[in-house]
ModelCIF file with pLDDT and N, C-alpha, C, O atoms, coordinates in Angstrom:
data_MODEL
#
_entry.id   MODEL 
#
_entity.id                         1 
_entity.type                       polymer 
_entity.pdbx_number_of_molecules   1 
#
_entity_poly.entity_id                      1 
_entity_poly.type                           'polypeptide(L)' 
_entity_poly.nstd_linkage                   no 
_entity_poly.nstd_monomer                   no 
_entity_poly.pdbx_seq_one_letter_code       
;(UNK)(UNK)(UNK)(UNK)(UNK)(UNK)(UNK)(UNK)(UNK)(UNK)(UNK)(UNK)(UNK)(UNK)(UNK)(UNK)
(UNK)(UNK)(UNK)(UNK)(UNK)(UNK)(UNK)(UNK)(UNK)(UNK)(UNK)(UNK)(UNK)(UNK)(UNK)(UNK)
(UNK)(UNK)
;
_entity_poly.pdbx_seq_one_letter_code_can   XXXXXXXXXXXXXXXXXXXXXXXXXXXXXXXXXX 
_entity_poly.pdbx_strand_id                 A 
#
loop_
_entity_poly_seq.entity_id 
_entity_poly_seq.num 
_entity_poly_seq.mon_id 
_entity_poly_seq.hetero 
1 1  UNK n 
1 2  UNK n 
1 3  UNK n 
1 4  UNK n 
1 5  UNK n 
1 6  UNK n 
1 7  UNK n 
1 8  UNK n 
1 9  UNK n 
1 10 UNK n 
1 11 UNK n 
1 12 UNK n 
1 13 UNK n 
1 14 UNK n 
1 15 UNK n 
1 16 UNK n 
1 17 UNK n 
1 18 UNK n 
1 19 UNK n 
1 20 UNK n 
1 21 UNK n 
1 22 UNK n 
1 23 UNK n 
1 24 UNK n 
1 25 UNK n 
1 26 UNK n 
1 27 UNK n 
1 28 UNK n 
1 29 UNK n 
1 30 UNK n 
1 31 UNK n 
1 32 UNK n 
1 33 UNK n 
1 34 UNK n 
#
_struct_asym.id          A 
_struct_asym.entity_id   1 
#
loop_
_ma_qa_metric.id 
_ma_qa_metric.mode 
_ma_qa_metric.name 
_ma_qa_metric.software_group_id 
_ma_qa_metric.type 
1 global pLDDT . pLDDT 
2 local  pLDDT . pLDDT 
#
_ma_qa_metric_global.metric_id      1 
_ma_qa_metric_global.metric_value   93.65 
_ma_qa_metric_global.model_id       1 
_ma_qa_metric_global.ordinal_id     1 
#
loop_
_ma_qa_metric_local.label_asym_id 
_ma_qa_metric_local.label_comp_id 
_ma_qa_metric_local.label_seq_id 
_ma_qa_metric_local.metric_id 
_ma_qa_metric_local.metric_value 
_ma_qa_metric_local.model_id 
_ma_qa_metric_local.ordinal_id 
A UNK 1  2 94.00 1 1  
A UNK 2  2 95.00 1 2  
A UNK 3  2 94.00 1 3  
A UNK 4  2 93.00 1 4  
A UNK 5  2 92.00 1 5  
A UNK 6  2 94.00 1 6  
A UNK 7  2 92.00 1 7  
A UNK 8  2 89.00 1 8  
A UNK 9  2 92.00 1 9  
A UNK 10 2 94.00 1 10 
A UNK 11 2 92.00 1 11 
A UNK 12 2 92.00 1 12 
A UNK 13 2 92.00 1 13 
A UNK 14 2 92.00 1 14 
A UNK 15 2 93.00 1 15 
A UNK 16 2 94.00 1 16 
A UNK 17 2 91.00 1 17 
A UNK 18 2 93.00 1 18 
A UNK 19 2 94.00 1 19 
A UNK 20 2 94.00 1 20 
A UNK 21 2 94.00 1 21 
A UNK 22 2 95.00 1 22 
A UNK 23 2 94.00 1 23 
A UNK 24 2 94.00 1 24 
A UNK 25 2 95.00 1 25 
A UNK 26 2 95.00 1 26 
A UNK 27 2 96.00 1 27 
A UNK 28 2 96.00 1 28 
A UNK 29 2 95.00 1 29 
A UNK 30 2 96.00 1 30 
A UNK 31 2 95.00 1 31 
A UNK 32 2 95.00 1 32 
A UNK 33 2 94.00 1 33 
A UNK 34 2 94.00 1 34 
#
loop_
_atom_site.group_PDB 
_atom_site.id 
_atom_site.type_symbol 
_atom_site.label_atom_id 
_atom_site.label_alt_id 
_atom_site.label_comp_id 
_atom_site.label_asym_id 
_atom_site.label_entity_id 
_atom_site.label_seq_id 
_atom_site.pdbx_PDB_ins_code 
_atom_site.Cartn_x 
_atom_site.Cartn_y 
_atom_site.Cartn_z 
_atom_site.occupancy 
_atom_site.B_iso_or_equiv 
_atom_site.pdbx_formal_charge 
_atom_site.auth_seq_id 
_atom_site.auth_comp_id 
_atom_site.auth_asym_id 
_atom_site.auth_atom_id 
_atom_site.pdbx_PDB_model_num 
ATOM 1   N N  . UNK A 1 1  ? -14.564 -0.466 4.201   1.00 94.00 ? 1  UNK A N  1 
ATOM 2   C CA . UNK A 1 1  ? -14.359 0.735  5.009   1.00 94.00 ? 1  UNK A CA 1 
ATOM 3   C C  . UNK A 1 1  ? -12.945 1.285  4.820   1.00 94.00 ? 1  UNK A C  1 
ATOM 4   O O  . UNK A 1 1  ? -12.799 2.500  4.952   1.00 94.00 ? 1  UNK A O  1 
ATOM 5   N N  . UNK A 1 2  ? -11.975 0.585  4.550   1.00 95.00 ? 2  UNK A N  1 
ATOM 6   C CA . UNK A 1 2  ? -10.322 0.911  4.603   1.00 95.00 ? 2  UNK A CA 1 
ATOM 7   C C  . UNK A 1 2  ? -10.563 1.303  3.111   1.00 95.00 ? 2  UNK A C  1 
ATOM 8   O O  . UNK A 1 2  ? -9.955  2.289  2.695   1.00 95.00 ? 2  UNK A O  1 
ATOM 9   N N  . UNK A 1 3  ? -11.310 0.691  2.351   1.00 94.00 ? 3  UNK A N  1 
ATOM 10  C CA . UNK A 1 3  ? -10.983 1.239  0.934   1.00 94.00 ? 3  UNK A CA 1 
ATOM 11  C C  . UNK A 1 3  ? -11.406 2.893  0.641   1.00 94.00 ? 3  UNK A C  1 
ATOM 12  O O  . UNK A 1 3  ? -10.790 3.711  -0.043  1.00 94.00 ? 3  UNK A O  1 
ATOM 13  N N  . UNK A 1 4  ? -12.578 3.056  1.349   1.00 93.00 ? 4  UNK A N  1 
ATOM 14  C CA . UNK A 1 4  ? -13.060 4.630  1.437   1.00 93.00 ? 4  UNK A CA 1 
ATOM 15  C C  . UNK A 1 4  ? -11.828 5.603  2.645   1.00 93.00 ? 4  UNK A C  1 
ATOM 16  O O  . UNK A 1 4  ? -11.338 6.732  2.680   1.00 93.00 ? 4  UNK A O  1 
ATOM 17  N N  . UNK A 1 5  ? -11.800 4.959  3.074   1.00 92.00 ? 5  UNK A N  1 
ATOM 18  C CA . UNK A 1 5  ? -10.586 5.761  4.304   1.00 92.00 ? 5  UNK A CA 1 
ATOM 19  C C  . UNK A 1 5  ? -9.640  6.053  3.267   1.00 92.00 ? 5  UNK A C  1 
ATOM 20  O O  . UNK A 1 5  ? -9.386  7.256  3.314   1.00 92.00 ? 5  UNK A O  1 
ATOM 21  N N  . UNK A 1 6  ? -8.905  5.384  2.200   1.00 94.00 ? 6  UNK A N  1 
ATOM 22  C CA . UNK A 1 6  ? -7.934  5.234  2.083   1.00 94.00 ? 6  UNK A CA 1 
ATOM 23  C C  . UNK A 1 6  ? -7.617  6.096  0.575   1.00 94.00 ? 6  UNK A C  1 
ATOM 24  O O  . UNK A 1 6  ? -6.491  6.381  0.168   1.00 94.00 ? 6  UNK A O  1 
ATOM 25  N N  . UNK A 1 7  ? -9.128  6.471  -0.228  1.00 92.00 ? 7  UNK A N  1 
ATOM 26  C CA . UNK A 1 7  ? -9.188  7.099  -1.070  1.00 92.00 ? 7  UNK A CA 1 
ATOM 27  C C  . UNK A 1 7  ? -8.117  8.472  -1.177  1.00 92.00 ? 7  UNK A C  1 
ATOM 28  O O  . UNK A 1 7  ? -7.679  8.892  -2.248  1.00 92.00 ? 7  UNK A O  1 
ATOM 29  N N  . UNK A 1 8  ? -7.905  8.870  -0.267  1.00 89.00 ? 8  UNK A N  1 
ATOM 30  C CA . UNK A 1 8  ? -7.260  10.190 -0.368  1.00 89.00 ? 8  UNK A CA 1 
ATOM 31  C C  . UNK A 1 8  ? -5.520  10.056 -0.796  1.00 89.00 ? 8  UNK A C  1 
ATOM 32  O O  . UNK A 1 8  ? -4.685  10.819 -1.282  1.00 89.00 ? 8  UNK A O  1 
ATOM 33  N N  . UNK A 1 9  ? -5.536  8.857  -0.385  1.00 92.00 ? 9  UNK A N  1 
ATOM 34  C CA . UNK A 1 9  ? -4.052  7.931  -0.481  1.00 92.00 ? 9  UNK A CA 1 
ATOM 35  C C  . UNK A 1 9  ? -3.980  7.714  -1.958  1.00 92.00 ? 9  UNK A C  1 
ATOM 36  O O  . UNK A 1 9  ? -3.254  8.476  -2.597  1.00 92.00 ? 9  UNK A O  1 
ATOM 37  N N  . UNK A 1 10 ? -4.655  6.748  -2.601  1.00 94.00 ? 10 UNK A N  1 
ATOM 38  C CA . UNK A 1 10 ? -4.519  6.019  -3.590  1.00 94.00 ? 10 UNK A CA 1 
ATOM 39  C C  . UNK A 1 10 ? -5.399  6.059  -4.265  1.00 94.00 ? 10 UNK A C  1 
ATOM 40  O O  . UNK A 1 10 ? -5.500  4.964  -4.818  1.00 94.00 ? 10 UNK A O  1 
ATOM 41  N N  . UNK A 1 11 ? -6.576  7.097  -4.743  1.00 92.00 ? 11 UNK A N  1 
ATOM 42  C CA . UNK A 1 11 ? -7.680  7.532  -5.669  1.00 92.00 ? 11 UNK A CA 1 
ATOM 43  C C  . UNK A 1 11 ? -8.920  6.181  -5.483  1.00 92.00 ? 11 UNK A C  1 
ATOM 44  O O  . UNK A 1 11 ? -8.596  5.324  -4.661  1.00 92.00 ? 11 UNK A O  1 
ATOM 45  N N  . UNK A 1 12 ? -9.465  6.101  -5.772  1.00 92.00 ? 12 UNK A N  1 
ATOM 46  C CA . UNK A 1 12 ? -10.729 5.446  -6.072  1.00 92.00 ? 12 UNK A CA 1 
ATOM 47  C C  . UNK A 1 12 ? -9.926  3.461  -5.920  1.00 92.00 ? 12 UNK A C  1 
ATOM 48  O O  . UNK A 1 12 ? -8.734  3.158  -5.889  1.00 92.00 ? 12 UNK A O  1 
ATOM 49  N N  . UNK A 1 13 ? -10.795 2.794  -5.876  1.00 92.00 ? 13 UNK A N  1 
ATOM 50  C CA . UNK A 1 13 ? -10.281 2.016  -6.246  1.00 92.00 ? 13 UNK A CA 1 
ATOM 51  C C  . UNK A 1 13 ? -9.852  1.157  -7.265  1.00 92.00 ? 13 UNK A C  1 
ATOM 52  O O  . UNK A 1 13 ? -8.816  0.495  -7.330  1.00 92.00 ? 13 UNK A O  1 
ATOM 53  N N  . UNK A 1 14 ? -10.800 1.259  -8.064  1.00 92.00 ? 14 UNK A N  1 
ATOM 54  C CA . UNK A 1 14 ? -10.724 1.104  -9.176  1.00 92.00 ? 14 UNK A CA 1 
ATOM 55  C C  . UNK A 1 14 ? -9.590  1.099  -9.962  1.00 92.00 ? 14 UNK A C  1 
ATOM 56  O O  . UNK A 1 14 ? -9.199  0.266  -10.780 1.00 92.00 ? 14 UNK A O  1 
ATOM 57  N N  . UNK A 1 15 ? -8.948  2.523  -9.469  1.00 93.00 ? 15 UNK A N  1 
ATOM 58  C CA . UNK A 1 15 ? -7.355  3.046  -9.997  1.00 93.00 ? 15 UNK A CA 1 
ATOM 59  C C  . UNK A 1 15 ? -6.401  2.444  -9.229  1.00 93.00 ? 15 UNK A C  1 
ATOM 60  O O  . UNK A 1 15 ? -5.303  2.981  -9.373  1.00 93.00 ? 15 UNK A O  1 
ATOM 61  N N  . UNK A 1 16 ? -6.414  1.341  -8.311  1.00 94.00 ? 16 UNK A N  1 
ATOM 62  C CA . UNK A 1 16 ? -5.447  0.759  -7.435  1.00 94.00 ? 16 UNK A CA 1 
ATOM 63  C C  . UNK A 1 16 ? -4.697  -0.117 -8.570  1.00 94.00 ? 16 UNK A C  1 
ATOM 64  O O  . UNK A 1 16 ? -3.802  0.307  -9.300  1.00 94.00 ? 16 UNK A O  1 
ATOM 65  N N  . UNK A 1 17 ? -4.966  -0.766 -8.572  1.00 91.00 ? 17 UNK A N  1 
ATOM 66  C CA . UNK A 1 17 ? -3.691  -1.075 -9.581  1.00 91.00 ? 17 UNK A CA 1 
ATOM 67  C C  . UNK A 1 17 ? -2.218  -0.316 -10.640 1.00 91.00 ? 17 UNK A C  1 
ATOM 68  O O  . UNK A 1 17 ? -1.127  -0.537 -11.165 1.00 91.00 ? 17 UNK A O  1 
ATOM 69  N N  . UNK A 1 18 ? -2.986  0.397  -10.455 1.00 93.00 ? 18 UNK A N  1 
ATOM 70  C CA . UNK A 1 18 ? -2.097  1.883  -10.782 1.00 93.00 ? 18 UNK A CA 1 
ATOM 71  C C  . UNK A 1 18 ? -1.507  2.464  -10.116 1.00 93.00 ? 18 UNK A C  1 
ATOM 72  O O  . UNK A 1 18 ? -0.508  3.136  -10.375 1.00 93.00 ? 18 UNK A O  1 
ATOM 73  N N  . UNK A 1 19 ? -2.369  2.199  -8.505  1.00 94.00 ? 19 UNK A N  1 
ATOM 74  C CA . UNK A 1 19 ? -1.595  3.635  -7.966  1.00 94.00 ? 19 UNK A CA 1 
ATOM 75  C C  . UNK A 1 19 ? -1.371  2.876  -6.357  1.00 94.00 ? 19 UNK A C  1 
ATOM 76  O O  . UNK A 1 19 ? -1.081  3.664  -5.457  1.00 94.00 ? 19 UNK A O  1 
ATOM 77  N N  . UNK A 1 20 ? -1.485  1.538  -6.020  1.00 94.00 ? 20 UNK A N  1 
ATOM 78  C CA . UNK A 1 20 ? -0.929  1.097  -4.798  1.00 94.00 ? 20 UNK A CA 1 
ATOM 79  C C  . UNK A 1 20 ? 0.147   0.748  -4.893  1.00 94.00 ? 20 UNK A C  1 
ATOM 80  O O  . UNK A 1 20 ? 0.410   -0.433 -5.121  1.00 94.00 ? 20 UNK A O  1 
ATOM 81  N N  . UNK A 1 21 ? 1.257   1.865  -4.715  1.00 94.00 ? 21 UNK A N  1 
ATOM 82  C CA . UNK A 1 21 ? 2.893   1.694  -5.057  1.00 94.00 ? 21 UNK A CA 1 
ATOM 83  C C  . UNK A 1 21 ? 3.296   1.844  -3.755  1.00 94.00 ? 21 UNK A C  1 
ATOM 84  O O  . UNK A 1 21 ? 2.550   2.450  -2.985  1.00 94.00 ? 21 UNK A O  1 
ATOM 85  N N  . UNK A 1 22 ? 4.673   1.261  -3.248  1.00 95.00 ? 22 UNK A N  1 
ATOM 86  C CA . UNK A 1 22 ? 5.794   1.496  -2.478  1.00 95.00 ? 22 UNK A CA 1 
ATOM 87  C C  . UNK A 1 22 ? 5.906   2.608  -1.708  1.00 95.00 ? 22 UNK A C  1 
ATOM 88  O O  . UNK A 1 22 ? 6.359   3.247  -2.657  1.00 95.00 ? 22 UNK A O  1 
ATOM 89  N N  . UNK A 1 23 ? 5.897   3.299  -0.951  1.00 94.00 ? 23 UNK A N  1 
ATOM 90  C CA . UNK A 1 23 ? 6.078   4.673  -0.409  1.00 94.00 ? 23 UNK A CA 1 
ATOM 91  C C  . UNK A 1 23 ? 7.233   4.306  0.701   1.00 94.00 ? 23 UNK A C  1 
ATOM 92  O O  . UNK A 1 23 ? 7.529   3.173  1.079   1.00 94.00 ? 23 UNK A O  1 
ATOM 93  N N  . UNK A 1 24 ? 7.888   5.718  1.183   1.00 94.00 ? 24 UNK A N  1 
ATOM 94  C CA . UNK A 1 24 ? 9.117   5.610  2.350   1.00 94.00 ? 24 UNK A CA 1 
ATOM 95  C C  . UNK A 1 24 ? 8.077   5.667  3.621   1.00 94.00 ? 24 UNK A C  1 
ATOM 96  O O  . UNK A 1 24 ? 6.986   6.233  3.680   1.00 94.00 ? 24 UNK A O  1 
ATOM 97  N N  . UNK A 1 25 ? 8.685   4.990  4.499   1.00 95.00 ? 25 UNK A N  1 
ATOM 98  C CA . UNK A 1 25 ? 7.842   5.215  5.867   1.00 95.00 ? 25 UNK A CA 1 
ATOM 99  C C  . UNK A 1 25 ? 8.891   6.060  6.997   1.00 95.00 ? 25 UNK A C  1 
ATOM 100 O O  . UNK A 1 25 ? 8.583   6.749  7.969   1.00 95.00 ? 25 UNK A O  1 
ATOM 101 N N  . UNK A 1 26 ? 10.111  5.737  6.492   1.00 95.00 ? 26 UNK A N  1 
ATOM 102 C CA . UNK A 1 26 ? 11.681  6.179  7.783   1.00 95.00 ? 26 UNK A CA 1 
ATOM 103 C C  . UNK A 1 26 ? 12.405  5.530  7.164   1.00 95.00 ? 26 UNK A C  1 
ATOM 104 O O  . UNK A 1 26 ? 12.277  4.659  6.304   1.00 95.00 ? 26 UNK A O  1 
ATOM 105 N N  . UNK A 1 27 ? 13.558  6.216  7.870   1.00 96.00 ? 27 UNK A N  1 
ATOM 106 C CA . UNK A 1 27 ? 15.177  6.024  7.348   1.00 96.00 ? 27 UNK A CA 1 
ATOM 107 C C  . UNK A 1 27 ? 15.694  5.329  9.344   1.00 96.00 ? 27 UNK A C  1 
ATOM 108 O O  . UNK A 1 27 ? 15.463  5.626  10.516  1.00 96.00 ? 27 UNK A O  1 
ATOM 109 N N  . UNK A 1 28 ? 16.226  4.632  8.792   1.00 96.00 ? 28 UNK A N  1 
ATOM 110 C CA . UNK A 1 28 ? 17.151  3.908  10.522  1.00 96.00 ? 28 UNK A CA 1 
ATOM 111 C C  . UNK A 1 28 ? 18.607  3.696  10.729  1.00 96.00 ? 28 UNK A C  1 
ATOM 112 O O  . UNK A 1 28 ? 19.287  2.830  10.179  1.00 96.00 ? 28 UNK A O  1 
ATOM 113 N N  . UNK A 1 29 ? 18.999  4.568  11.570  1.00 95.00 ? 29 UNK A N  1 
ATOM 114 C CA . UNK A 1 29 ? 20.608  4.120  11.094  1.00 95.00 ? 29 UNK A CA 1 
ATOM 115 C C  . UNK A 1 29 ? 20.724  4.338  12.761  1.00 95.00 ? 29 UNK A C  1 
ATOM 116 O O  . UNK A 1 29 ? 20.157  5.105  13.539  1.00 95.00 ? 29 UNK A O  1 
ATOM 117 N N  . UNK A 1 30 ? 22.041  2.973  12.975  1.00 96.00 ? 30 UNK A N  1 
ATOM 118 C CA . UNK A 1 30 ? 22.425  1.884  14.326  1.00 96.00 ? 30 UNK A CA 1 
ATOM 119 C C  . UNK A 1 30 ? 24.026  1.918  13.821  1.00 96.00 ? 30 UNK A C  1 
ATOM 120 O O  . UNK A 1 30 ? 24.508  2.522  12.862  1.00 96.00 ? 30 UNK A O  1 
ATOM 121 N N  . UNK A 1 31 ? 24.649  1.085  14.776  1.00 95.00 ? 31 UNK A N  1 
ATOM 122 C CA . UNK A 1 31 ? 25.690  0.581  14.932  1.00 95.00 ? 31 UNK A CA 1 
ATOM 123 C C  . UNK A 1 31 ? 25.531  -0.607 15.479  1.00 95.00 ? 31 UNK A C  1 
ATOM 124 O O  . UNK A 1 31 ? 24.907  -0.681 16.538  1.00 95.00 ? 31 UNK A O  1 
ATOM 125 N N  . UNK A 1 32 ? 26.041  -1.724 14.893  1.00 95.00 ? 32 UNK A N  1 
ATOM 126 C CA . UNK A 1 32 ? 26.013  -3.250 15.726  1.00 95.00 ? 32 UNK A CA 1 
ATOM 127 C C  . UNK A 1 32 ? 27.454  -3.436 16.222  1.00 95.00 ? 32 UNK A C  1 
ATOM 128 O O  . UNK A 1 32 ? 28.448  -3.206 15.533  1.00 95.00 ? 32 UNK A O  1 
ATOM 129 N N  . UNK A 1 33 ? 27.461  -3.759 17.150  1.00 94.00 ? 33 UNK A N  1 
ATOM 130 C CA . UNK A 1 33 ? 28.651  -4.074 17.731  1.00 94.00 ? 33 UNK A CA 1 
ATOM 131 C C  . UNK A 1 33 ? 29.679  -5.493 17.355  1.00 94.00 ? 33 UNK A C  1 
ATOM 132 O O  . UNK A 1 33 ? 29.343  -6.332 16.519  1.00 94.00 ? 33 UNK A O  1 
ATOM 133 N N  . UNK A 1 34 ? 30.682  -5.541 17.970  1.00 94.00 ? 34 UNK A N  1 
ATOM 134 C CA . UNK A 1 34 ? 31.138  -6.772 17.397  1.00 94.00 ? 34 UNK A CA 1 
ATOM 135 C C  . UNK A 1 34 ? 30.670  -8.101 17.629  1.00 94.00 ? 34 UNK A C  1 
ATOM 136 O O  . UNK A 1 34 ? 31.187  -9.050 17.040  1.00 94.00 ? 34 UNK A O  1 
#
């Protein structure tokens, strides 16, 4: 079921090996104290 959901993401599956790469999700920026 996640593999058909997910077609629009990462083409067929078949082509996953090809195409289930890395993507950005967010950037986070803090200050830690001392």
């Amino acid at each position: 079921a996640e593999e058909v959901r997910l077609a629009e993401v990462f083409g067929e599956p078949s082509r996953w090996g090809d195409t289930l790469k890395p993507f950005m999700l967010a950037e986070l920026s803090t200050m830690l104290p001392a």
